[in-house]
Protein backbone atom coordinates (compact mmCIF):
# COMPACT_ATOMS: atom_id res chain seq x y z
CA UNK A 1 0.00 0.00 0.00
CA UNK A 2 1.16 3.59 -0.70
CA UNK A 3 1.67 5.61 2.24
CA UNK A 4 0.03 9.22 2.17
CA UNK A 5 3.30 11.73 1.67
CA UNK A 6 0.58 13.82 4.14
CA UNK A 7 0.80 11.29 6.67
CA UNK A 8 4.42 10.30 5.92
CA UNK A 9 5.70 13.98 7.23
CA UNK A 10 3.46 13.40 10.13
CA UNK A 11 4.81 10.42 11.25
CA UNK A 12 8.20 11.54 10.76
CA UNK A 13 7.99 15.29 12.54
CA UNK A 14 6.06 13.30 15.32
CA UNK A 15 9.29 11.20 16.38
CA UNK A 16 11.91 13.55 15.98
CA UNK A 17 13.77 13.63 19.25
CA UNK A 18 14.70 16.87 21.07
CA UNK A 19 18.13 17.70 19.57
CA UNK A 20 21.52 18.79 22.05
CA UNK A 21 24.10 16.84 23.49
CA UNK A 22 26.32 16.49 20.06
CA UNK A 23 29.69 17.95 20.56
CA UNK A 24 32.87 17.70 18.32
CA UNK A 25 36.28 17.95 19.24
CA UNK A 26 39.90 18.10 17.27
CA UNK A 27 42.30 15.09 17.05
CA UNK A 28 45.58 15.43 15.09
CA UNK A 29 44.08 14.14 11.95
CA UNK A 30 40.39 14.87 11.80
CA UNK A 31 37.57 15.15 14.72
CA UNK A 32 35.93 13.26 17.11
CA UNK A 33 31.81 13.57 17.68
CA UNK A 34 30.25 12.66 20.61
CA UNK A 35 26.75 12.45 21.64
CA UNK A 36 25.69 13.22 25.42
CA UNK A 37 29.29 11.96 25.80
CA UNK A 38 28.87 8.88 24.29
CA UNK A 39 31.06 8.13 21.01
CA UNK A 40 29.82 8.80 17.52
CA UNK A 41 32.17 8.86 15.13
CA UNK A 42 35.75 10.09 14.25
CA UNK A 43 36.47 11.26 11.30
CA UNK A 44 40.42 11.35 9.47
CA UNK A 45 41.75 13.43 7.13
CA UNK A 46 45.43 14.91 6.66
CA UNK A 47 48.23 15.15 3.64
CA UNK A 48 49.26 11.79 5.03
CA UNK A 49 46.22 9.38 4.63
CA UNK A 50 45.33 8.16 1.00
CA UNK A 51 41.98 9.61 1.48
CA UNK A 52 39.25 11.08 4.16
CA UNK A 53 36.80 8.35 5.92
CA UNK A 54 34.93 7.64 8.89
CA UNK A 55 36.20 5.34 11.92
CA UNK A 56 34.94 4.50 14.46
CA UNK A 57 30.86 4.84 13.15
CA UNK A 58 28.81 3.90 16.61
CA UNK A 59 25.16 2.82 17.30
CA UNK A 60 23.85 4.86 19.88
CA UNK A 61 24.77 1.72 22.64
CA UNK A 62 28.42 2.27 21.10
CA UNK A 63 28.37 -0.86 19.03
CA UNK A 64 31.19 -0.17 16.00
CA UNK A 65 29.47 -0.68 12.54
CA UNK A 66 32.67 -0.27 11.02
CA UNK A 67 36.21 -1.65 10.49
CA UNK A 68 38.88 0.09 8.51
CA UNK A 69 42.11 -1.06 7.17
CA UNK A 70 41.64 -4.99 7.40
CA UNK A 71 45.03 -7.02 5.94
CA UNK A 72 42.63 -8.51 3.41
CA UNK A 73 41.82 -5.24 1.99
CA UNK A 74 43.98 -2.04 3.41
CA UNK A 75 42.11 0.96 1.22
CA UNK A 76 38.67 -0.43 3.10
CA UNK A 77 38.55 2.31 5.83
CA UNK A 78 35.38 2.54 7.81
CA UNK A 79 32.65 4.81 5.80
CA UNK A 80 34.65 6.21 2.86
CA UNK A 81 33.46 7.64 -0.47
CA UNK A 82 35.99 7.29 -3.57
CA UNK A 83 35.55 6.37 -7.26
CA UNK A 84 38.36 3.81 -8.79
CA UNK A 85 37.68 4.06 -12.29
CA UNK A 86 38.20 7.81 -13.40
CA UNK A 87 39.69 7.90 -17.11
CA UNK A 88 40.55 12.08 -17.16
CA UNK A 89 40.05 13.97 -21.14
CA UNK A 90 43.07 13.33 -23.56
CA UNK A 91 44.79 10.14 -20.97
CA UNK A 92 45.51 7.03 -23.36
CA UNK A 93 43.01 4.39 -23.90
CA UNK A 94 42.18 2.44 -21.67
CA UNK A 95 43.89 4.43 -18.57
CA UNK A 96 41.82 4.69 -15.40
CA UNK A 97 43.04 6.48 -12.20
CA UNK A 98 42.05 4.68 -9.24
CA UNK A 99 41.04 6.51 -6.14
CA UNK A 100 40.16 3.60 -4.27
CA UNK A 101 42.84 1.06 -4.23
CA UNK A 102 46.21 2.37 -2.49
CA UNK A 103 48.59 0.03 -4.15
CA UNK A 104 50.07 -0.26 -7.50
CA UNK A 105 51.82 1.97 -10.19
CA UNK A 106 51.84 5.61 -9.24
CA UNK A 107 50.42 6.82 -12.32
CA UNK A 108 47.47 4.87 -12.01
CA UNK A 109 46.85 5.54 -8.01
CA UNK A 110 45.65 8.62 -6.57
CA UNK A 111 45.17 10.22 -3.25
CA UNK A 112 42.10 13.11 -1.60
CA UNK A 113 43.66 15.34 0.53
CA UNK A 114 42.66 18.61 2.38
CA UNK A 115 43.04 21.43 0.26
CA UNK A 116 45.88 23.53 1.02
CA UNK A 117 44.72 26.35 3.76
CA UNK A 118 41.33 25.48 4.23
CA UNK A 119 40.96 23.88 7.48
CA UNK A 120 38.11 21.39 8.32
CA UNK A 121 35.47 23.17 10.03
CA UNK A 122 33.88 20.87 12.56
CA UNK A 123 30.84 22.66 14.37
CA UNK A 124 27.69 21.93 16.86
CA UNK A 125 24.84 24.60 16.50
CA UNK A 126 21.24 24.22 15.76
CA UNK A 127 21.39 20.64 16.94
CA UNK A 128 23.17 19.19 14.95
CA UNK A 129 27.03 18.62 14.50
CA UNK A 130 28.18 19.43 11.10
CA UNK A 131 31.83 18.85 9.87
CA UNK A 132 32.45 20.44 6.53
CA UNK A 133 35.95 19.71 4.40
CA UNK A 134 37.73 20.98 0.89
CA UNK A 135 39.98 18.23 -0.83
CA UNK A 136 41.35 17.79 -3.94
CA UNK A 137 41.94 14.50 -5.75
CA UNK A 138 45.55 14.42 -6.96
CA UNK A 139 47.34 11.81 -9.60
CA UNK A 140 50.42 10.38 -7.55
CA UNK A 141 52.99 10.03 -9.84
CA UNK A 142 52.69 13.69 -11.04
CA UNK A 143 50.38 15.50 -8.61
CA UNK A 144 47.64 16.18 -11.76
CA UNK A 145 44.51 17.86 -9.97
CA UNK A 146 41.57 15.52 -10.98
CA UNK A 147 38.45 17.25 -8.56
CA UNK A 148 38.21 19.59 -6.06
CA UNK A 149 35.40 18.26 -3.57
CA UNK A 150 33.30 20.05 -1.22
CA UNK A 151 32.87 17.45 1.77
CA UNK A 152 30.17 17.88 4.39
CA UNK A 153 28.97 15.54 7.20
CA UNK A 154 26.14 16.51 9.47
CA UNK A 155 25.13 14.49 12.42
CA UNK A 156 21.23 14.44 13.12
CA UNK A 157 21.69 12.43 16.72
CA UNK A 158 20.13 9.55 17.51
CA UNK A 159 16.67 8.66 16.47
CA UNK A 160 14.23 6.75 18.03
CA UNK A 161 16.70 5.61 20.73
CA UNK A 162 17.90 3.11 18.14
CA UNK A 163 19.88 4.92 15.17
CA UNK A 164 22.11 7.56 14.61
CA UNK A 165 21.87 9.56 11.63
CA UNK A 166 24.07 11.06 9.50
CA UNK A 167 24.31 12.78 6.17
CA UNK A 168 27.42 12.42 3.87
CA UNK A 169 27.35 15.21 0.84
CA UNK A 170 29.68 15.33 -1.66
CA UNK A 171 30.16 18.09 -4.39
CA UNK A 172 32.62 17.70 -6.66
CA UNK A 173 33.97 19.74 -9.42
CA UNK A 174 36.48 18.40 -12.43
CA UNK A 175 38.82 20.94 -14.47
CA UNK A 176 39.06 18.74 -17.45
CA UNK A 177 36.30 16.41 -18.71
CA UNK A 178 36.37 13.05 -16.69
CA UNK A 179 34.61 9.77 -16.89
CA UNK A 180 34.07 8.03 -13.82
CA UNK A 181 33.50 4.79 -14.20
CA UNK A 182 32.21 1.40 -12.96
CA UNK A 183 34.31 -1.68 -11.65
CA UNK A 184 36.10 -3.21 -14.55
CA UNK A 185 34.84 -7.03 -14.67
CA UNK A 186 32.19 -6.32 -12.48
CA UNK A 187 28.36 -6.92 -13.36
CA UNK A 188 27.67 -3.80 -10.46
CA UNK A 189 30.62 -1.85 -9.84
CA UNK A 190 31.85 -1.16 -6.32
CA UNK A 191 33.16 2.55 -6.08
CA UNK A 192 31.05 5.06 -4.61
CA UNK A 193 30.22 5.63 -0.87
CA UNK A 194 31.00 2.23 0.83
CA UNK A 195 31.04 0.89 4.50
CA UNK A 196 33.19 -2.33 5.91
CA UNK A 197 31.83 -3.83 8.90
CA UNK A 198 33.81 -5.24 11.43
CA UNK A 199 34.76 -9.05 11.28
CA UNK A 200 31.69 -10.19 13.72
CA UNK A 201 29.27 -8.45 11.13
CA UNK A 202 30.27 -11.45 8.52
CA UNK A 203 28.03 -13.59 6.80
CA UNK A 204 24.82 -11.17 7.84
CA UNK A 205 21.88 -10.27 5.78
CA UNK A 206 20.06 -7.43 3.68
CA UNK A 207 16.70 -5.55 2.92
CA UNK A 208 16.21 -2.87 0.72
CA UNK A 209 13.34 -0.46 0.11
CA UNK A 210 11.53 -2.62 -2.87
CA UNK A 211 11.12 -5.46 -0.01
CA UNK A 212 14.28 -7.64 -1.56
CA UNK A 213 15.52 -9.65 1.17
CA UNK A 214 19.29 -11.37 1.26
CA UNK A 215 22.28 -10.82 -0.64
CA UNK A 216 21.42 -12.24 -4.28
CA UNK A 217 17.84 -10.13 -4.23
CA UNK A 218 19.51 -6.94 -2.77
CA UNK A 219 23.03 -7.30 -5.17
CA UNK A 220 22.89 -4.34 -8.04
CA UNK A 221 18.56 -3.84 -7.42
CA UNK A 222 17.95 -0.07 -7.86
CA UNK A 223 16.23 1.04 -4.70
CA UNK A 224 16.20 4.53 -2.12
CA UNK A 225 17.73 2.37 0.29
CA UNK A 226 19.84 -0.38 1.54
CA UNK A 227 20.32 -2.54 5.18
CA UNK A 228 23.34 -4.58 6.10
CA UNK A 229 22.52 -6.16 9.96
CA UNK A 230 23.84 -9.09 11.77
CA UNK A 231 22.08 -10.90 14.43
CA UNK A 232 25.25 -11.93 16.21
CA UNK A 233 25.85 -10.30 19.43
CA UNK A 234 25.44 -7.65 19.86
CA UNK A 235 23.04 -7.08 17.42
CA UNK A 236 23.27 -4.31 15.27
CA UNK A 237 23.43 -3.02 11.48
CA UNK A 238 23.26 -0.20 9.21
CA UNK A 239 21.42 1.60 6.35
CA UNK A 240 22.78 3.96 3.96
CA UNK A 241 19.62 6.01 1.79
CA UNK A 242 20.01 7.46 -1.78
CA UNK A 243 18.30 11.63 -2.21
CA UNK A 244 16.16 11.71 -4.52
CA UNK A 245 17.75 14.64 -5.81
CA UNK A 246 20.82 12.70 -6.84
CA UNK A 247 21.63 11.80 -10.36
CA UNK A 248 20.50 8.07 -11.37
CA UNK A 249 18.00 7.85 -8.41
CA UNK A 250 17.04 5.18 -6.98
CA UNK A 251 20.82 4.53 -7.27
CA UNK A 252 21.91 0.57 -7.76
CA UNK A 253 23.49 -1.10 -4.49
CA UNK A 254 26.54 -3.39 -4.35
CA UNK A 255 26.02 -5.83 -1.62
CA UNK A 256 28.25 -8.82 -0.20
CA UNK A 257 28.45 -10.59 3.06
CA UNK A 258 31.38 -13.02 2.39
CA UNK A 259 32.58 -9.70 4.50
CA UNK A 260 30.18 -7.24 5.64
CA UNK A 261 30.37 -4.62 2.44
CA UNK A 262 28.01 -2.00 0.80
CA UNK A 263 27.99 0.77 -1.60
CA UNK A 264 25.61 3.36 -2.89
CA UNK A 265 27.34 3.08 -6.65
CA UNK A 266 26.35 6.20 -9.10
CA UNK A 267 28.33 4.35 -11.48
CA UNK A 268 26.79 1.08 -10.79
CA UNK A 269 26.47 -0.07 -14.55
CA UNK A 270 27.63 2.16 -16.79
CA UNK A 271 30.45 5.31 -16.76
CA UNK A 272 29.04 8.72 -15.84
CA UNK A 273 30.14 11.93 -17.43
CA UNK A 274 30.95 14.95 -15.83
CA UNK A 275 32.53 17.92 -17.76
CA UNK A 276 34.95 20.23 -16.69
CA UNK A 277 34.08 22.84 -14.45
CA UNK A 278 30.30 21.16 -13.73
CA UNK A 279 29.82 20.11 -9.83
CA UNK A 280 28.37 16.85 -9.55
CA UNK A 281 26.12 16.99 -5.67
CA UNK A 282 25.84 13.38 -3.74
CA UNK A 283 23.65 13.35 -0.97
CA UNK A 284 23.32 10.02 1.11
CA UNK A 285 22.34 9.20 4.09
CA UNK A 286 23.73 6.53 6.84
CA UNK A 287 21.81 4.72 10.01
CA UNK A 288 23.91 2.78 12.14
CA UNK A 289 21.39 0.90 14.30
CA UNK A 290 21.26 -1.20 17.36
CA UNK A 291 19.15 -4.61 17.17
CA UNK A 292 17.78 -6.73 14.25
CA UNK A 293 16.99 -5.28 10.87
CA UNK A 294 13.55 -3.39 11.33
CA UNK A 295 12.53 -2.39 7.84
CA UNK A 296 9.54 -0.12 9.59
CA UNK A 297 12.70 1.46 11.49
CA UNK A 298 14.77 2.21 8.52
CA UNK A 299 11.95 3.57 6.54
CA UNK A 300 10.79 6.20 8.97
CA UNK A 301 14.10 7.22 9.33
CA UNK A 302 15.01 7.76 5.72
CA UNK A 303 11.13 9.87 5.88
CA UNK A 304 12.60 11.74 8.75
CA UNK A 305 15.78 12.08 6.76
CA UNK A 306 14.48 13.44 3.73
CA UNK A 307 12.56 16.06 6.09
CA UNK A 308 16.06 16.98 8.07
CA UNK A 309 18.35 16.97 4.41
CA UNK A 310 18.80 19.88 1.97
């Protein structure tokens, strides 16, 4: 049944918790958010890391959703966003610039780092805590500016005593044509904004917003959002949501649970253009959630979240 978008904004405005208690706080590469003293996140950035990402993300009982750096896979680090397929205007055929993978010939690897005198501003006001960042996406072997990003986080607090919501926005702007593009040899490609959960979040299952349930239903469907939860204790999951007002929405979802893995993918299927000097705007939203996946949780909060979002 179709809900009533009347009686969807209801039910959303009716559950939003009374905001205060977030707080943020420097570290020597990034910031630290708490809420009512209890951990939240902690975000890294600096000239020395291959690229910005959240880690530790924390259900509001201060379960870790997250792992970053495994030995099996080093670039997976917590709640990142990178593309690893970007072939810039006039490169040979063939050449892609990876932003994802950290290993390999220097021409073909590239790093996001904080723009040169623009410091991270990392605020709480209006009740929310909102962490915005400049970084620029630079070729290794020759330092080649490939993007300049805009980078904004903005913690909503927890909701419903269950989730804590977040918004990860990405604007990025090109000076030469660029194609990003999917995963080579992959039927959905990978690269986008991706989480890795933490070794006891193995082997768990999936639900998306079309009512797909488990890996092989939820793999590459096109949907406003995606769940990754594991009923091993404790408990506990995530959801990451696709804006409407982002290109290719309902955005296609890369799922696996040989380890816990997930990514909103823009370029799930095919490459996506974006000329020089355009800004291409991602909007997405994560819930890291205590307990069992709860699909009636997860879709009031992407409501809510569509309410609380720009």
């Amino acid at each position: 049944m179709t809900r009533s978008p009347v009686l969807v904004v209801i039910a959303a405005l009716a559950c939003i918790p009374a905001f205060g208690g977030g707080d943020v706080e420097t570290t020597p590469d990034g910031c630290r958010v708490t809420w009512d003293g209890n951990p939240v996140l902690s975000y890294h950035a600096s000239p020395g890391l291959p690229k910005p990402f959240v880690h530790p993300l924390c259900t509001p009982a201060g379960h870790e959703v997250t792992l970053a750096s495994p030995p099996d896979h080093i670039h997976h680090r917590g709640l990142m966003f990178a593309w690893g397929s970007i072939a810039p205007a006039g490169s040979p055929e063939g050449y892609h610039l990876t932003f994802w993978g950290e290993e390999g010939d220097p021409s073909t690897l590239g790093r996001i780092v904080p723009a040169p005198n623009v410091p991270l501003r990392a605020e709480a006001a209006d009740g929310v805590v909102r962490l915005v960042a400049h970084n620029e996406w630079r070729r290794n072997s020759d330092d080649l500016l490939v993007l300049r990003e805009r980078q904004e986080i903005v913690v909503y607090g927890p909701y419903k005593g269950r989730g804590l919501l977040l918004s990860w926005i990405t604007e990025q702007t090109p000076p030469m044509d660029i194609e990003i593009g999917p995963t080579p040899g992959r039927d959905v490609s990978y690269y986008g904004l991706g989480l890795r959960t933490p070794l006891d979040m193995d082997r768990g299952q999936t639900i998306d917003s079309n009512g797909r349930v488990g890996i092989d239903q939820c793999y590459g469907d096109n949907a406003d959002w995606c769940a990754y939860g594991s009923d091993v204790a404790p408990a506990r999951g995530f959801a990451m949501f696709d804006h409407p007002s982002n290109p290719r929405h309902p955005t296609g979802w890369f799922v696996m649970n040989d380890f816990g893995y997930m990514t909103a993918s823009l370029p799930a299927r095919e490459p996506f253009m974006l000329r020089a000097g355009e800004t291409l705007r991602l909007e997405y939203g994560v819930l890291a959630f205590d307990g069992g996946l709860d699909r009636r949780l997860i879709q009031d909060a992407y409501d809510w979240w569509l309410l609380l979002s720009s």
